[in-house]
C-alpha atoms as a PDB file:
ATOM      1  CA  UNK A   1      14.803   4.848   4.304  1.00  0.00           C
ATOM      2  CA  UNK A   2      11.657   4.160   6.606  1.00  0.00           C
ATOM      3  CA  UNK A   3       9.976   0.909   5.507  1.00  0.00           C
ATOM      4  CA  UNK A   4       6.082   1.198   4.640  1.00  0.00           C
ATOM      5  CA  UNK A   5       5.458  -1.815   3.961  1.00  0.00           C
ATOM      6  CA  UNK A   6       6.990  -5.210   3.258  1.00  0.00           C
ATOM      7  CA  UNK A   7       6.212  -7.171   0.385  1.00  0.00           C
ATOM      8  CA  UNK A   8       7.605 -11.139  -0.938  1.00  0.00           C
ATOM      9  CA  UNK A   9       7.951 -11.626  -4.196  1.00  0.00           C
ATOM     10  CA  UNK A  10       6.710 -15.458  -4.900  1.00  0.00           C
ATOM     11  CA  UNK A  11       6.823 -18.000  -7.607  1.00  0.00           C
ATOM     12  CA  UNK A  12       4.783 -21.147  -5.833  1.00  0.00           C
ATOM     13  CA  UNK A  13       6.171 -22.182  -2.573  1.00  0.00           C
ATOM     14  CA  UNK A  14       9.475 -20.547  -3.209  1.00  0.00           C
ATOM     15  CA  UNK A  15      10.415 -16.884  -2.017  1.00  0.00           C
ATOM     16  CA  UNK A  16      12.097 -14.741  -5.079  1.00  0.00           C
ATOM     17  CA  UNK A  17      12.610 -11.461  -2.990  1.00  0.00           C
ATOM     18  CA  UNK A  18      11.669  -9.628  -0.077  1.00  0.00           C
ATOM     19  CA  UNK A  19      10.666  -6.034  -1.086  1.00  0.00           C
ATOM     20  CA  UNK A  20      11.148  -2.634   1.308  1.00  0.00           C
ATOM     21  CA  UNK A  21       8.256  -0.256   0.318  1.00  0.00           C
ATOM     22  CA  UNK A  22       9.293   3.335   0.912  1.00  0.00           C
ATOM     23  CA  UNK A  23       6.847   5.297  -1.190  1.00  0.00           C
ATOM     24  CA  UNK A  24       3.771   5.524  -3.512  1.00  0.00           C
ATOM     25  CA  UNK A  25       2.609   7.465  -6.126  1.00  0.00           C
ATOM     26  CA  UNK A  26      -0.597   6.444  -7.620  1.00  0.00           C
ATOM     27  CA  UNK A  27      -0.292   3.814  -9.451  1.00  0.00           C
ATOM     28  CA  UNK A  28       3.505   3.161  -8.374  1.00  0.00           C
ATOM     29  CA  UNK A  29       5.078   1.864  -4.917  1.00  0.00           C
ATOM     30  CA  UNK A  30       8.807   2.208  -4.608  1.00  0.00           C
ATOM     31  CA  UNK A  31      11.164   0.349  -2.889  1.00  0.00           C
ATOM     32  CA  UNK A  32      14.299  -1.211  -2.323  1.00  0.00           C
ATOM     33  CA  UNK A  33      14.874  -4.798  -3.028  1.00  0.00           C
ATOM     34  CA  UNK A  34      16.464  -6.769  -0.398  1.00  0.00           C
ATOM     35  CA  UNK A  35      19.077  -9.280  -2.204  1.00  0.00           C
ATOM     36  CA  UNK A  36      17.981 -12.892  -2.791  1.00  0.00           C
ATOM     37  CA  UNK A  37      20.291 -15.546  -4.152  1.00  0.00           C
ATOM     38  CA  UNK A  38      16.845 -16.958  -5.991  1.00  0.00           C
ATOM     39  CA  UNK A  39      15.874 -13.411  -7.714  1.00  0.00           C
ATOM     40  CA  UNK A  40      19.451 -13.537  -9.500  1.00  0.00           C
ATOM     41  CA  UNK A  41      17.699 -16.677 -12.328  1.00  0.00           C
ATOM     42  CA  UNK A  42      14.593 -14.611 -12.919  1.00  0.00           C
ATOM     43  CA  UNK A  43      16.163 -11.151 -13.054  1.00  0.00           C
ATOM     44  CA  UNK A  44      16.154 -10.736 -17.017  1.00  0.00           C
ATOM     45  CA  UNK A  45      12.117 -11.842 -16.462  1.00  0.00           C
ATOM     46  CA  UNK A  46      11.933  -8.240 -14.518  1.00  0.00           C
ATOM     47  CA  UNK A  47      13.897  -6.123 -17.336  1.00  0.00           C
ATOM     48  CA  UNK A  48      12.823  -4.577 -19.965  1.00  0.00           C
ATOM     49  CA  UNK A  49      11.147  -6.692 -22.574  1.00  0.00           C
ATOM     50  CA  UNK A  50      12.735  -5.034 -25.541  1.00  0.00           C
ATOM     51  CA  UNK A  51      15.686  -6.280 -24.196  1.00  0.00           C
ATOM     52  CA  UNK A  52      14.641  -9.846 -23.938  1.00  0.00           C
ATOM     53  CA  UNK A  53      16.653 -13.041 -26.124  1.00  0.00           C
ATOM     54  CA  UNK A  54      14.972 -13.671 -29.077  1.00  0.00           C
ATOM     55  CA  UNK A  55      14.473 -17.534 -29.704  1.00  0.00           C
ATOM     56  CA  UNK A  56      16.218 -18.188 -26.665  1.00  0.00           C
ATOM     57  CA  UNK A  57      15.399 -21.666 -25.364  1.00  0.00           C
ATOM     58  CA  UNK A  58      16.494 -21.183 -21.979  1.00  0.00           C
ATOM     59  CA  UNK A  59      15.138 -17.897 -21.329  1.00  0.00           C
ATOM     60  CA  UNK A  60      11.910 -19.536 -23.485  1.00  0.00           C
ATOM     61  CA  UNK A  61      12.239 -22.362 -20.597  1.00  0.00           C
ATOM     62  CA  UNK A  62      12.579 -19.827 -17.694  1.00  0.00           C
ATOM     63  CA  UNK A  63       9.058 -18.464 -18.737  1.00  0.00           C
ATOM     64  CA  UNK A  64       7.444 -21.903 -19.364  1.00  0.00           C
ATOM     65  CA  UNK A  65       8.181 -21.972 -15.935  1.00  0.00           C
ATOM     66  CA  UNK A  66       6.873 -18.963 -14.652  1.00  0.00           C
ATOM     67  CA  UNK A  67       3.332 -19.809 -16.449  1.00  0.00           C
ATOM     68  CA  UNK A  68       3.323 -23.309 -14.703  1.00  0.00           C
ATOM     69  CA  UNK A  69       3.820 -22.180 -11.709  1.00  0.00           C
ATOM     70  CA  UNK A  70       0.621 -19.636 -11.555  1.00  0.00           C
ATOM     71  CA  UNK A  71       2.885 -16.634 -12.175  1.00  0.00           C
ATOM     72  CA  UNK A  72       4.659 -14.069  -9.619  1.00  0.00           C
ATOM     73  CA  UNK A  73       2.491 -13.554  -6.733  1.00  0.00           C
ATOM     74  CA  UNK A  74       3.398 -10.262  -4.672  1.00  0.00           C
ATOM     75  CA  UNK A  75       2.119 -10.424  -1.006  1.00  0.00           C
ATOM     76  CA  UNK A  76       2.281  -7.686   1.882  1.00  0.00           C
ATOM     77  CA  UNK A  77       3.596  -9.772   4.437  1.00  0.00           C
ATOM     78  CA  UNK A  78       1.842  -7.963   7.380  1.00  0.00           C
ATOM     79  CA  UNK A  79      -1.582  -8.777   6.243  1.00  0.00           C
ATOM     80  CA  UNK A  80      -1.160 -11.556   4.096  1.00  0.00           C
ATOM     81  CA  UNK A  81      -3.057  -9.574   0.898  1.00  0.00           C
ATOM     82  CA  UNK A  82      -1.353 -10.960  -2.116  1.00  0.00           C
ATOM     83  CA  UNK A  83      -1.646 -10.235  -6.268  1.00  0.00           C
ATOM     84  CA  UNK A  84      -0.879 -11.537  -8.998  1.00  0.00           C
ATOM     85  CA  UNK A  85      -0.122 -10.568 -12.789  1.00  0.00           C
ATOM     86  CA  UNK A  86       2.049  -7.466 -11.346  1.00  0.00           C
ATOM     87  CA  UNK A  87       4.027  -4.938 -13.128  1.00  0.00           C
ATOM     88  CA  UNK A  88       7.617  -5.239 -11.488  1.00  0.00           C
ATOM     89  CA  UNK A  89      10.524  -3.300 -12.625  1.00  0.00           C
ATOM     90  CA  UNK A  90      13.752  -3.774 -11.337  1.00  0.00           C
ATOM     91  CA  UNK A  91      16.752  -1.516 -12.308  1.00  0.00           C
ATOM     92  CA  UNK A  92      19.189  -3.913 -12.020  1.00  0.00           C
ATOM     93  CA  UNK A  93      20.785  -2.877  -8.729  1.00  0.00           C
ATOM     94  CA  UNK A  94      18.012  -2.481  -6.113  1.00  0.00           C
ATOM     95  CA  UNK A  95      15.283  -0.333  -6.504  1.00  0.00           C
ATOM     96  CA  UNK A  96      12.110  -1.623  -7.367  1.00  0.00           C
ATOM     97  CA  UNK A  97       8.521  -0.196  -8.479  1.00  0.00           C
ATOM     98  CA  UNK A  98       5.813  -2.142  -8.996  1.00  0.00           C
ATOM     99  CA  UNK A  99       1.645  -1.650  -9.865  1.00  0.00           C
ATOM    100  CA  UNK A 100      -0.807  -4.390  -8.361  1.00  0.00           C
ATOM    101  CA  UNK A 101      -2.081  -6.619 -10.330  1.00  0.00           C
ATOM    102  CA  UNK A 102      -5.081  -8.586  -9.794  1.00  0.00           C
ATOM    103  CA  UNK A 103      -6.203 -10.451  -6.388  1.00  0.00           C
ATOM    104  CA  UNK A 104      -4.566 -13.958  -5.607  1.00  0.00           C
END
């Protein structure tokens, strides 16, 4: 896999997950996640939401979070260029793809 372009995935000051970028396809970019130890407590955030815990207090908790902490923030780490609000999917080994979201 050639990189394109490396992207963070961040929740405040704390780094969730690096992301490879291998490929686009209007209005996807693909890549390969790069294993964090952090990502592993917000991966069910990333699936999909049919498959979310109803009245689940932690999971309720988890998201509480999320919103207090001014959401996901995706940057390009080359330029700096981050966005919030994106639309992540992970499949729950490593490949990601992902739609910007608006400027941070």
């Amino acid at each position: 896999m050639e990189v394109a372009v490396r992207w963070q995935l961040e929740l405040g000051d704390m780094v969730i997950a690096r992301i490879d970028a291998d490929s686009y396809s209007f209005p996807f970019t693909y890549g390969r996640m790069v294993g964090s130890p952090a990502f592993e407590r917000f991966r069910l955030y990333f699936s999909d939401p049919d498959n979310w815990p109803d009245d689940d207090p932690q999971f309720e908790a988890l998201c509480r979070e999320i919103r207090d902490r001014g959401r996901f923030v995706l940057r390009e780490m080359t330029s700096g260029i981050a966005y919030r609000g994106v639309c992540l999917n992970h499949d729950g080994r490593d490949v990601v793809w992902f739609r910007h979201g608006d400027p941070a």
